[in-house]
PDB file of N, CA and C in Angstrom:
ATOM      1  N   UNK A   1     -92.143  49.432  -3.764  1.00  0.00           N
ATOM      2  CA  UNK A   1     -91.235  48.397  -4.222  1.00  0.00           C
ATOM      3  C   UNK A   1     -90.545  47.711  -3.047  1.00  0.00           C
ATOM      4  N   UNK A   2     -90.598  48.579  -1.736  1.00  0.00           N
ATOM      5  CA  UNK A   2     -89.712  47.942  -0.864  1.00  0.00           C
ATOM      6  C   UNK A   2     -90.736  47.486   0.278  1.00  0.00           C
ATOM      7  N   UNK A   3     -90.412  46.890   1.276  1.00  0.00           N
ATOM      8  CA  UNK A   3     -91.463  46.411   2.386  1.00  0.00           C
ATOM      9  C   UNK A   3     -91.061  46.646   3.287  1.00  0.00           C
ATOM     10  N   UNK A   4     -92.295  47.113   4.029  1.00  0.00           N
ATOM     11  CA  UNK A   4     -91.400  47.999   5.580  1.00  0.00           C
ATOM     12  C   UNK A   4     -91.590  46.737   6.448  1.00  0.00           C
ATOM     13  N   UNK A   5     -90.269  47.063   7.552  1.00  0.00           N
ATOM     14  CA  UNK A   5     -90.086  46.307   8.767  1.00  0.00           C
ATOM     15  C   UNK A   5     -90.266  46.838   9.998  1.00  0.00           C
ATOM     16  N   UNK A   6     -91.341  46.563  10.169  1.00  0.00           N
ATOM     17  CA  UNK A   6     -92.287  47.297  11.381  1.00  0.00           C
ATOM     18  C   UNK A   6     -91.628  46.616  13.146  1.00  0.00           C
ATOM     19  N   UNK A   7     -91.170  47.453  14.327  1.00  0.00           N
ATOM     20  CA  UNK A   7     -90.869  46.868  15.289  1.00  0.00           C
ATOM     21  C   UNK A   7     -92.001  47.741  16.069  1.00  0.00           C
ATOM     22  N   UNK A   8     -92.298  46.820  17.251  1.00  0.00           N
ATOM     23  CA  UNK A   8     -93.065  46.804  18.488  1.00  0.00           C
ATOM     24  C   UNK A   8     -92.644  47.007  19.780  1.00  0.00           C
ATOM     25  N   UNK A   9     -92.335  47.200  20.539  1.00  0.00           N
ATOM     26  CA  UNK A   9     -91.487  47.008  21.867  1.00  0.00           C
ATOM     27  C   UNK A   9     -92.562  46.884  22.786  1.00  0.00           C
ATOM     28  N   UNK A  10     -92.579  45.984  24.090  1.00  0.00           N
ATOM     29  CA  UNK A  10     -93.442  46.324  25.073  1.00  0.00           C
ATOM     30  C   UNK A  10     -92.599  46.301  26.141  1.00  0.00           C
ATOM     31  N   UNK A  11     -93.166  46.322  27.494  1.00  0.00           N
ATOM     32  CA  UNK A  11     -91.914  45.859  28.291  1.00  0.00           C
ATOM     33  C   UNK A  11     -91.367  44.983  28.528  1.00  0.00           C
ATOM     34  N   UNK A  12     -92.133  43.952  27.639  1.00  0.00           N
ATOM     35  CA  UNK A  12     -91.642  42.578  28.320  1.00  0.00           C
ATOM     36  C   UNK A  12     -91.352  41.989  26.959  1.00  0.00           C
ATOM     37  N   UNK A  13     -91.936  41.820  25.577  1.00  0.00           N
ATOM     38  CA  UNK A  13     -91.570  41.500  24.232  1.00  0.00           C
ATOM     39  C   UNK A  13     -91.283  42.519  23.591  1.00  0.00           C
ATOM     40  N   UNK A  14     -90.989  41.869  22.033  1.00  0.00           N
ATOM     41  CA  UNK A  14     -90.869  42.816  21.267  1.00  0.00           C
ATOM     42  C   UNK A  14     -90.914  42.225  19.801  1.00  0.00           C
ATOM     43  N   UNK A  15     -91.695  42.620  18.701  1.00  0.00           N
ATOM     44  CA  UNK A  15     -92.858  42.081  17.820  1.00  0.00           C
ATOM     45  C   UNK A  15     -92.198  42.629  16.856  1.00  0.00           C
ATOM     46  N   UNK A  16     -91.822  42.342  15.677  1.00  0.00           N
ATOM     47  CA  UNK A  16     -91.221  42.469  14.301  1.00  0.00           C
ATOM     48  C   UNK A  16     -92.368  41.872  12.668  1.00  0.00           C
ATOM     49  N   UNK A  17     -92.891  42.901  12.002  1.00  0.00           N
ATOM     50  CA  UNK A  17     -93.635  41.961  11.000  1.00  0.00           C
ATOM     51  C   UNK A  17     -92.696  42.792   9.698  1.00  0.00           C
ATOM     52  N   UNK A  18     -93.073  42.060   8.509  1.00  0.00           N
ATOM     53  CA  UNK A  18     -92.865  43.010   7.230  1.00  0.00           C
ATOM     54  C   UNK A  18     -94.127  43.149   6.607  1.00  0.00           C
ATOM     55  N   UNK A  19     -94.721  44.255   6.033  1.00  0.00           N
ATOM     56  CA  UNK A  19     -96.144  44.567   6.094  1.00  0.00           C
ATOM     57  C   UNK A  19     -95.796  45.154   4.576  1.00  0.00           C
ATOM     58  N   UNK A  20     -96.803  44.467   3.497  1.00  0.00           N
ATOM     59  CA  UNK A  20     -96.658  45.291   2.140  1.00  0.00           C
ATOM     60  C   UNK A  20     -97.576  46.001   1.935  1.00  0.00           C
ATOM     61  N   UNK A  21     -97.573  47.609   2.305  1.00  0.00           N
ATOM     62  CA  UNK A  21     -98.701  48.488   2.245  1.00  0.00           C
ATOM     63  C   UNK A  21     -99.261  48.631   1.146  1.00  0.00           C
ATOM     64  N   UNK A  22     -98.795  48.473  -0.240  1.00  0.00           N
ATOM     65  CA  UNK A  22     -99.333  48.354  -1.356  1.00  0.00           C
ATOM     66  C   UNK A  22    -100.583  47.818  -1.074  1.00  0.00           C
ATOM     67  N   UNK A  23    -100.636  46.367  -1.202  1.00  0.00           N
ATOM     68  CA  UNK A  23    -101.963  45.307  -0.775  1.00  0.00           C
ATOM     69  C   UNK A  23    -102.190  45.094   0.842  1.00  0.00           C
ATOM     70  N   UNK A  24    -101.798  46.055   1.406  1.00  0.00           N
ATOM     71  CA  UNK A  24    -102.179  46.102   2.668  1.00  0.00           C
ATOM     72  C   UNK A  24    -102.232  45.015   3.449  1.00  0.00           C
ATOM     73  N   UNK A  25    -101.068  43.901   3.642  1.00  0.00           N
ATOM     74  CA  UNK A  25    -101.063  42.868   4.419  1.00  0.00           C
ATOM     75  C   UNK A  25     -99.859  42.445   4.935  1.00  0.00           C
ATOM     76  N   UNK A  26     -99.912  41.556   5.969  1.00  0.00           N
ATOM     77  CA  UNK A  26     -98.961  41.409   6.460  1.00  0.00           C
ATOM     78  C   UNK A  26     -97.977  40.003   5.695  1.00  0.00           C
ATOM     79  N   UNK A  27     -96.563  40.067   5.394  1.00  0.00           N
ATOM     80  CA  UNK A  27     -95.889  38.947   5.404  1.00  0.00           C
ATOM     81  C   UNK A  27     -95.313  38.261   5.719  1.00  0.00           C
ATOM     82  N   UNK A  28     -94.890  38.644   6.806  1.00  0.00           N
ATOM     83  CA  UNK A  28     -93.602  37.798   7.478  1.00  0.00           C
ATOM     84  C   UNK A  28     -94.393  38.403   9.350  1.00  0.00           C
ATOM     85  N   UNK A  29     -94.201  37.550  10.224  1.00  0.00           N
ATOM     86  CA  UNK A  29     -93.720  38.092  11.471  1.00  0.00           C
ATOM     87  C   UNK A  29     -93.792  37.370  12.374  1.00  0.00           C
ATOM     88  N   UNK A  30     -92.797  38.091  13.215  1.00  0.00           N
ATOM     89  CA  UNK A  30     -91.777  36.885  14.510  1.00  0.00           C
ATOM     90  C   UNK A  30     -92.149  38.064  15.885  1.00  0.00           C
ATOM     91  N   UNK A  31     -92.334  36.989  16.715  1.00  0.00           N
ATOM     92  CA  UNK A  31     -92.110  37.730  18.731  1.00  0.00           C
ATOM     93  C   UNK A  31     -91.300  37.192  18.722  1.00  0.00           C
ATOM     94  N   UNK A  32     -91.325  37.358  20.650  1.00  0.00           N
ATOM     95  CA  UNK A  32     -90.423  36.253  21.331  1.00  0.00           C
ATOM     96  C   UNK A  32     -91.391  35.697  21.616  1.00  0.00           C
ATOM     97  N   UNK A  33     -92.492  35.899  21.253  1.00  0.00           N
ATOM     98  CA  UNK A  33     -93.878  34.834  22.209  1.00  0.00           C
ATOM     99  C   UNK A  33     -93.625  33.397  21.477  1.00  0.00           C
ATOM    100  N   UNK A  34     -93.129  34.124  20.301  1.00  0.00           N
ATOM    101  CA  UNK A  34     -93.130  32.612  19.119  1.00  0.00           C
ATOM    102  C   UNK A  34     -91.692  31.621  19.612  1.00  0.00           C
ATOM    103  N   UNK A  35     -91.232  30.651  19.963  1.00  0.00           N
ATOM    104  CA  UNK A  35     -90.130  29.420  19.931  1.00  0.00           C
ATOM    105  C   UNK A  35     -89.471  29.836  19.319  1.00  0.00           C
ATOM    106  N   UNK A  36     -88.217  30.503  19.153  1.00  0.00           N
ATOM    107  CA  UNK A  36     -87.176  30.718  18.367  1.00  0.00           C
ATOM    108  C   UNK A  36     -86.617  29.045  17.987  1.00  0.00           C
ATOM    109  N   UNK A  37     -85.574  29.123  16.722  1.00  0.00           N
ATOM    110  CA  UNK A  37     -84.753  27.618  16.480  1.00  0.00           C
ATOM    111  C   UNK A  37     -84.785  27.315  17.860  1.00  0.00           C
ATOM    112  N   UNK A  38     -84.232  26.204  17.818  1.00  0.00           N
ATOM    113  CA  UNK A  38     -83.609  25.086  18.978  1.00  0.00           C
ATOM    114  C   UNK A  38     -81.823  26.075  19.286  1.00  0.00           C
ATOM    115  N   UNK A  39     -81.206  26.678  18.428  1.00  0.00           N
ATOM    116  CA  UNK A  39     -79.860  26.735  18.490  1.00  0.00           C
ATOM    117  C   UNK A  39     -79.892  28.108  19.235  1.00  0.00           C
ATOM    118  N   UNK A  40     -81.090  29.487  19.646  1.00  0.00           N
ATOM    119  CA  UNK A  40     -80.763  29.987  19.977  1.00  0.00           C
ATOM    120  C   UNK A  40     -81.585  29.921  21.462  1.00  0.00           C
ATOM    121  N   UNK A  41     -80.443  29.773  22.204  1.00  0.00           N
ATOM    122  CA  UNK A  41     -81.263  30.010  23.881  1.00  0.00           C
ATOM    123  C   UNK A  41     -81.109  30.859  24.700  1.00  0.00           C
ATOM    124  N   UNK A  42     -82.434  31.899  24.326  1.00  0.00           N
ATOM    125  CA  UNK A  42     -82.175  33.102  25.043  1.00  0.00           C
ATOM    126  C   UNK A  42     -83.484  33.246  25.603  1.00  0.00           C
ATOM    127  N   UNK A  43     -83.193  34.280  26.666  1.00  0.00           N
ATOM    128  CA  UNK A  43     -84.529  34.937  26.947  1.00  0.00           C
ATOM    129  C   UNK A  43     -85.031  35.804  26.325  1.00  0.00           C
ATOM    130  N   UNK A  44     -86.414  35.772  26.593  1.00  0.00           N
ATOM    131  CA  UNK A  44     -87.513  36.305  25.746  1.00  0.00           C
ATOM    132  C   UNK A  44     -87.364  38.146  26.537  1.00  0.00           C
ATOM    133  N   UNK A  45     -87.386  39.015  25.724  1.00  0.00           N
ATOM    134  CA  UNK A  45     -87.402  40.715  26.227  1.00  0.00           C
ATOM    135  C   UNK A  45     -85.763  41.130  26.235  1.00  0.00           C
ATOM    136  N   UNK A  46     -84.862  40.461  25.762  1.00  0.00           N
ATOM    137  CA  UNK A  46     -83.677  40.890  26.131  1.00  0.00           C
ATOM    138  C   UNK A  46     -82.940  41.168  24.878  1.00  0.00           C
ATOM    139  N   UNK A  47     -81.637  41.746  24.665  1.00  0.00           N
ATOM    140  CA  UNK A  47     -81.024  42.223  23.661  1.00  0.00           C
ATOM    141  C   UNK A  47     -80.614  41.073  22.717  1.00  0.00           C
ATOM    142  N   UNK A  48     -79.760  40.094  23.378  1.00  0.00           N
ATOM    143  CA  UNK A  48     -79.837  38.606  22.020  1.00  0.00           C
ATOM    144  C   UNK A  48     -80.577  38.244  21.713  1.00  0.00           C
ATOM    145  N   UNK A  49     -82.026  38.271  22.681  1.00  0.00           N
ATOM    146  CA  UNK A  49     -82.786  37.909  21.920  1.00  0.00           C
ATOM    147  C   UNK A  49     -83.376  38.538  20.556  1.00  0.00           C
ATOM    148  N   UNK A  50     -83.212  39.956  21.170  1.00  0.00           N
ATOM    149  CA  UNK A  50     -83.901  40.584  19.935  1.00  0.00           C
ATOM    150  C   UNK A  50     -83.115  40.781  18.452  1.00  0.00           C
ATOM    151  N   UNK A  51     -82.046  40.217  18.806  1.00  0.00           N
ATOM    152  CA  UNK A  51     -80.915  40.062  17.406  1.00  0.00           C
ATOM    153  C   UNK A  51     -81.152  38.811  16.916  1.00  0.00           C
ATOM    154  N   UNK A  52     -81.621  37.726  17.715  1.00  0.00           N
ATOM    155  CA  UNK A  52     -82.169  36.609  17.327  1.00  0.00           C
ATOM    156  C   UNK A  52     -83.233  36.414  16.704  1.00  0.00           C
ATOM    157  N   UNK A  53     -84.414  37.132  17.061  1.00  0.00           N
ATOM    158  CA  UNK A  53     -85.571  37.686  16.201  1.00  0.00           C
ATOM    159  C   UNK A  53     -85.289  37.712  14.613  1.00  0.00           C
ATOM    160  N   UNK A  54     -84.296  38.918  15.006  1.00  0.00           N
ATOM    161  CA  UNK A  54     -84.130  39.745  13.613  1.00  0.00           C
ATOM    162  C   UNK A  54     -83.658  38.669  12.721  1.00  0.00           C
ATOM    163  N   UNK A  55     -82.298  37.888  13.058  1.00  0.00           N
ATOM    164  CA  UNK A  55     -82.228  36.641  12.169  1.00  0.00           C
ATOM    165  C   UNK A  55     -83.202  35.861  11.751  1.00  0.00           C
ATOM    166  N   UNK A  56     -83.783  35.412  12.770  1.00  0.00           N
ATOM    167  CA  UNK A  56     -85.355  34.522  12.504  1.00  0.00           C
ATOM    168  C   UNK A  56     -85.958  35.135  11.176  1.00  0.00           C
ATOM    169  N   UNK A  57     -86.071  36.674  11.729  1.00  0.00           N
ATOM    170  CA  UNK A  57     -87.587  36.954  10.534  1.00  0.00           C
ATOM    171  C   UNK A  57     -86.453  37.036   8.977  1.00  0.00           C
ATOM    172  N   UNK A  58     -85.569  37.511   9.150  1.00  0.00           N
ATOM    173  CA  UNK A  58     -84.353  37.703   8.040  1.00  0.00           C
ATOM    174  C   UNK A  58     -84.439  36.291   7.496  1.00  0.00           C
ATOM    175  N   UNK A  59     -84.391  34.956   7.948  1.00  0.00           N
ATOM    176  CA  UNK A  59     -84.092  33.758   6.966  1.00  0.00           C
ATOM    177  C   UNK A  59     -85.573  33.681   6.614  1.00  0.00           C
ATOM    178  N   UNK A  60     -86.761  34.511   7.735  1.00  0.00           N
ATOM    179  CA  UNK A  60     -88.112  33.656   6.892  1.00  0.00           C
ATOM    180  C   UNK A  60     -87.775  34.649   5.856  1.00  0.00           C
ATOM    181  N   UNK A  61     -87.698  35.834   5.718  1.00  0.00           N
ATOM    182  CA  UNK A  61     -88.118  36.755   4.659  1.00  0.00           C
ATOM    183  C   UNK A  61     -87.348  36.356   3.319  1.00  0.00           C
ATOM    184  N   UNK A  62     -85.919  36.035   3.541  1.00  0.00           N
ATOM    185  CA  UNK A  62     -85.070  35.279   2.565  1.00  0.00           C
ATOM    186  C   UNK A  62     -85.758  34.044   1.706  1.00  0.00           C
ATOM    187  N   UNK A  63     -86.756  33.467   2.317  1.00  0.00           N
ATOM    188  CA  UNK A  63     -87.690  32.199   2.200  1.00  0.00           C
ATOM    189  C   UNK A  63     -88.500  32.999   1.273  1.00  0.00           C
ATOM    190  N   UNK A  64     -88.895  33.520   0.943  1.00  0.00           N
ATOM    191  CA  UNK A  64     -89.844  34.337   0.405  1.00  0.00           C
ATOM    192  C   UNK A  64     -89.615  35.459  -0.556  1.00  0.00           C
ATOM    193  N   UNK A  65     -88.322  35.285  -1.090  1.00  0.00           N
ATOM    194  CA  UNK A  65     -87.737  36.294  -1.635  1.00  0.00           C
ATOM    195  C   UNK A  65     -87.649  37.395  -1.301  1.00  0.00           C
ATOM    196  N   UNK A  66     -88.045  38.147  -0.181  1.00  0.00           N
ATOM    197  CA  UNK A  66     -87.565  39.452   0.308  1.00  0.00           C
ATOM    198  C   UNK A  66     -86.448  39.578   0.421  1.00  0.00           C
ATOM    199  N   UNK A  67     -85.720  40.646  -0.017  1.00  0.00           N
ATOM    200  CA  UNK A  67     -84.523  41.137   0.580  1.00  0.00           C
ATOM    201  C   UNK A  67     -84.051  42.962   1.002  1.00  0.00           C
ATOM    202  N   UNK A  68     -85.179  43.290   0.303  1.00  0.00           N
ATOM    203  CA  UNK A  68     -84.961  45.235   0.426  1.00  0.00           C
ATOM    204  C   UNK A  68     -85.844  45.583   1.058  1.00  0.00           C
ATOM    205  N   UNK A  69     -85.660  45.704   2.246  1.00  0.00           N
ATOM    206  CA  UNK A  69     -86.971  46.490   3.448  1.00  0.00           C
ATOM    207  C   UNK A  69     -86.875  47.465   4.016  1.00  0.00           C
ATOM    208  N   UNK A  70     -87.243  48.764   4.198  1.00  0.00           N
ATOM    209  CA  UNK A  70     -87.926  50.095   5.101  1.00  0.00           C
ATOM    210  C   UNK A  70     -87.475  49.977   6.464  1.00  0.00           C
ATOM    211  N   UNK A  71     -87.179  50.184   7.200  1.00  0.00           N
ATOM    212  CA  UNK A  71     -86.595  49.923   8.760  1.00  0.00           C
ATOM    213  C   UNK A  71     -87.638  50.929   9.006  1.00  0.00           C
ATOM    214  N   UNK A  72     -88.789  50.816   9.824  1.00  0.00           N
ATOM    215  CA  UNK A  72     -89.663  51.521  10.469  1.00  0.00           C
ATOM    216  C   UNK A  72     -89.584  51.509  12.234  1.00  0.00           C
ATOM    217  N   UNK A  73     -88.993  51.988  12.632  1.00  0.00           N
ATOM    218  CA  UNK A  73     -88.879  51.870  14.083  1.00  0.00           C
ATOM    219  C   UNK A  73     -90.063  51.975  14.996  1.00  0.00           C
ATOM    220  N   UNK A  74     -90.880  52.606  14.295  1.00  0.00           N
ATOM    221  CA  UNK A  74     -91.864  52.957  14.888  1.00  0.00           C
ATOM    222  C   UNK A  74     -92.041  53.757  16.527  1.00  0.00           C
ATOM    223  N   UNK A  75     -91.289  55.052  16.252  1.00  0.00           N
ATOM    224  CA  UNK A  75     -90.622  56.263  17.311  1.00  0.00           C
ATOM    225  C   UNK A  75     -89.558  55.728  18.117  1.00  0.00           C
ATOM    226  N   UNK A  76     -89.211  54.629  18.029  1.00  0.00           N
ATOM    227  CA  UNK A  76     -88.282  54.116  19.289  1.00  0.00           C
ATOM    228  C   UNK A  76     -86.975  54.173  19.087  1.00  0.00           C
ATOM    229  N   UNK A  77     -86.456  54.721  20.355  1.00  0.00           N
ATOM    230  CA  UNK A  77     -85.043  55.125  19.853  1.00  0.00           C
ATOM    231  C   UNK A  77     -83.885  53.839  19.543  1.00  0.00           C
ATOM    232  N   UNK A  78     -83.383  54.198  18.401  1.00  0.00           N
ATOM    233  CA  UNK A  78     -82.322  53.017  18.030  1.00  0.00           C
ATOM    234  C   UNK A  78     -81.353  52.825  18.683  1.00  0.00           C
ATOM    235  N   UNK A  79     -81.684  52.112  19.877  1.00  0.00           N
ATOM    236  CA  UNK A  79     -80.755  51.269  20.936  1.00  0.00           C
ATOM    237  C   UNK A  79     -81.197  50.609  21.197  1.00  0.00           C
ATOM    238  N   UNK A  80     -80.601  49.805  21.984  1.00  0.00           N
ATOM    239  CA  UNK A  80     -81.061  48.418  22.723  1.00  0.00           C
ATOM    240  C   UNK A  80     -81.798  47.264  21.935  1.00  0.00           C
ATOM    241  N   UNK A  81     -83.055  47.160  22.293  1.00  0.00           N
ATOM    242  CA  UNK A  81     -83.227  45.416  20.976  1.00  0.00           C
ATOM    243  C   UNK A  81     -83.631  46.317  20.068  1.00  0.00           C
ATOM    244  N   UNK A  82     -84.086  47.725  19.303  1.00  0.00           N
ATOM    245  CA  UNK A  82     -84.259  47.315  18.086  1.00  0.00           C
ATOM    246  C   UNK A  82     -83.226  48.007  17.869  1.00  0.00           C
ATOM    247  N   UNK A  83     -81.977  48.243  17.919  1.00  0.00           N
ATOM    248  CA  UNK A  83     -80.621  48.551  17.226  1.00  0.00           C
ATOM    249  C   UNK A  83     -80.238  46.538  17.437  1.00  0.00           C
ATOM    250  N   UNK A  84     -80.726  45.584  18.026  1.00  0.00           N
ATOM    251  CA  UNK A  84     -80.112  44.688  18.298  1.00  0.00           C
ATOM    252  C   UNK A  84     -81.085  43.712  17.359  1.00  0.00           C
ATOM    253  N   UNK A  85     -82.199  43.986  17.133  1.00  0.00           N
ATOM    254  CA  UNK A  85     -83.209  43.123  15.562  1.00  0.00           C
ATOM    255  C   UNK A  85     -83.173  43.868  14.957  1.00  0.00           C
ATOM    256  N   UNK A  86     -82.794  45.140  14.290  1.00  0.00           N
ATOM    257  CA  UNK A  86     -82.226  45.561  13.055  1.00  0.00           C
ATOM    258  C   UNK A  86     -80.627  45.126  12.797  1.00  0.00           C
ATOM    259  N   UNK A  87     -79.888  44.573  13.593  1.00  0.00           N
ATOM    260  CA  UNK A  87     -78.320  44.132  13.305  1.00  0.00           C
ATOM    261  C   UNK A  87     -78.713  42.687  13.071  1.00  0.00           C
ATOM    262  N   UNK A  88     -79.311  42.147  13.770  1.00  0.00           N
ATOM    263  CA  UNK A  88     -79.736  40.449  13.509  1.00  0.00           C
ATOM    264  C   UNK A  88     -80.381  40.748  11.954  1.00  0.00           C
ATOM    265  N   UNK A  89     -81.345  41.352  11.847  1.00  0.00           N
ATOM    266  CA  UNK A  89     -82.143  40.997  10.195  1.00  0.00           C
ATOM    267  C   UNK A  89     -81.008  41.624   9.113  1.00  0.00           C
ATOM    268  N   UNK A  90     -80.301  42.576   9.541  1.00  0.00           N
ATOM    269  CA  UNK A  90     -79.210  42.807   8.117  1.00  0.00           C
ATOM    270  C   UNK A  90     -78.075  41.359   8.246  1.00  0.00           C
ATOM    271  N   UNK A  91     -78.013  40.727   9.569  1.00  0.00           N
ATOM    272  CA  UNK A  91     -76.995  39.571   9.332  1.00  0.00           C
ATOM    273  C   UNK A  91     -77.950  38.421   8.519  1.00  0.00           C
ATOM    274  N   UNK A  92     -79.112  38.618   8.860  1.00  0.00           N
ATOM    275  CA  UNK A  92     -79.763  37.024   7.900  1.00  0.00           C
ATOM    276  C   UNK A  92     -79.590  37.789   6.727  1.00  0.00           C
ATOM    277  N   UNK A  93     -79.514  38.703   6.497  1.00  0.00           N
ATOM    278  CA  UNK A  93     -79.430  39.145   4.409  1.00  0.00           C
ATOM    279  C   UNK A  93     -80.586  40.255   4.142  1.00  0.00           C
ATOM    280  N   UNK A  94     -81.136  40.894   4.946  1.00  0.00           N
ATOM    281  CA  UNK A  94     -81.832  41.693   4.248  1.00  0.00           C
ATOM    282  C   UNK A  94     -81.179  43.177   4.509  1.00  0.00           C
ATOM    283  N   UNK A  95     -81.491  44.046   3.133  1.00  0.00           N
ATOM    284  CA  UNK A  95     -80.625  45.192   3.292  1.00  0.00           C
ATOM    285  C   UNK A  95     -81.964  46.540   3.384  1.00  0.00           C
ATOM    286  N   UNK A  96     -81.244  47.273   4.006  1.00  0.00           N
ATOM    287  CA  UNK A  96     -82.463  48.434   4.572  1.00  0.00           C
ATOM    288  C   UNK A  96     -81.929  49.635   3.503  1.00  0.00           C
TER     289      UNK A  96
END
């Protein structure tokens, strides 16, 4: 019923999708490889950015009626950008 929010980290990006394992596909997903808005100017690998992400994919997923998603960290410890795109995607509206 709910859709997990899968994060990536590399050293230099860091990759966010929402994936509905039910039908096994992907729905939503944002890098920094991708142009964030015009309003946020940050660098790409860094902590605003990755709260910026999280907003990003949070208004697409809002677009789409998502709002209840799985926080999958995928082993990484919750600090730095993904404690910083899991605080950005609960500020666009989605609740974990």
């Amino acid at each position: 019923s709910r859709q997990r929010l899968s994060v990536f980290c590399s050293n230099r990006y860091i990759y966010s999708q929402l994936i509905d394992d039910d039908a096994g596909r992907t729905l939503v997903s944002v890098s920094d490889l991708v142009k964030l808005p015009a309003k946020s100017k940050v660098t790409p690998g860094t902590v605003p950015s990755a709260r910026a992400l999280g907003e990003h994919l949070a208004t697409k997923a809002v677009a789409k009626k998502i709002k209840l998603v799985v926080f999958d960290r995928g082993g990484y410890r919750y600090t730095g950008r993904v404690k910083a795109l899991a605080d950005g995607a609960r500020a666009g509206g989605l609740i974990f």
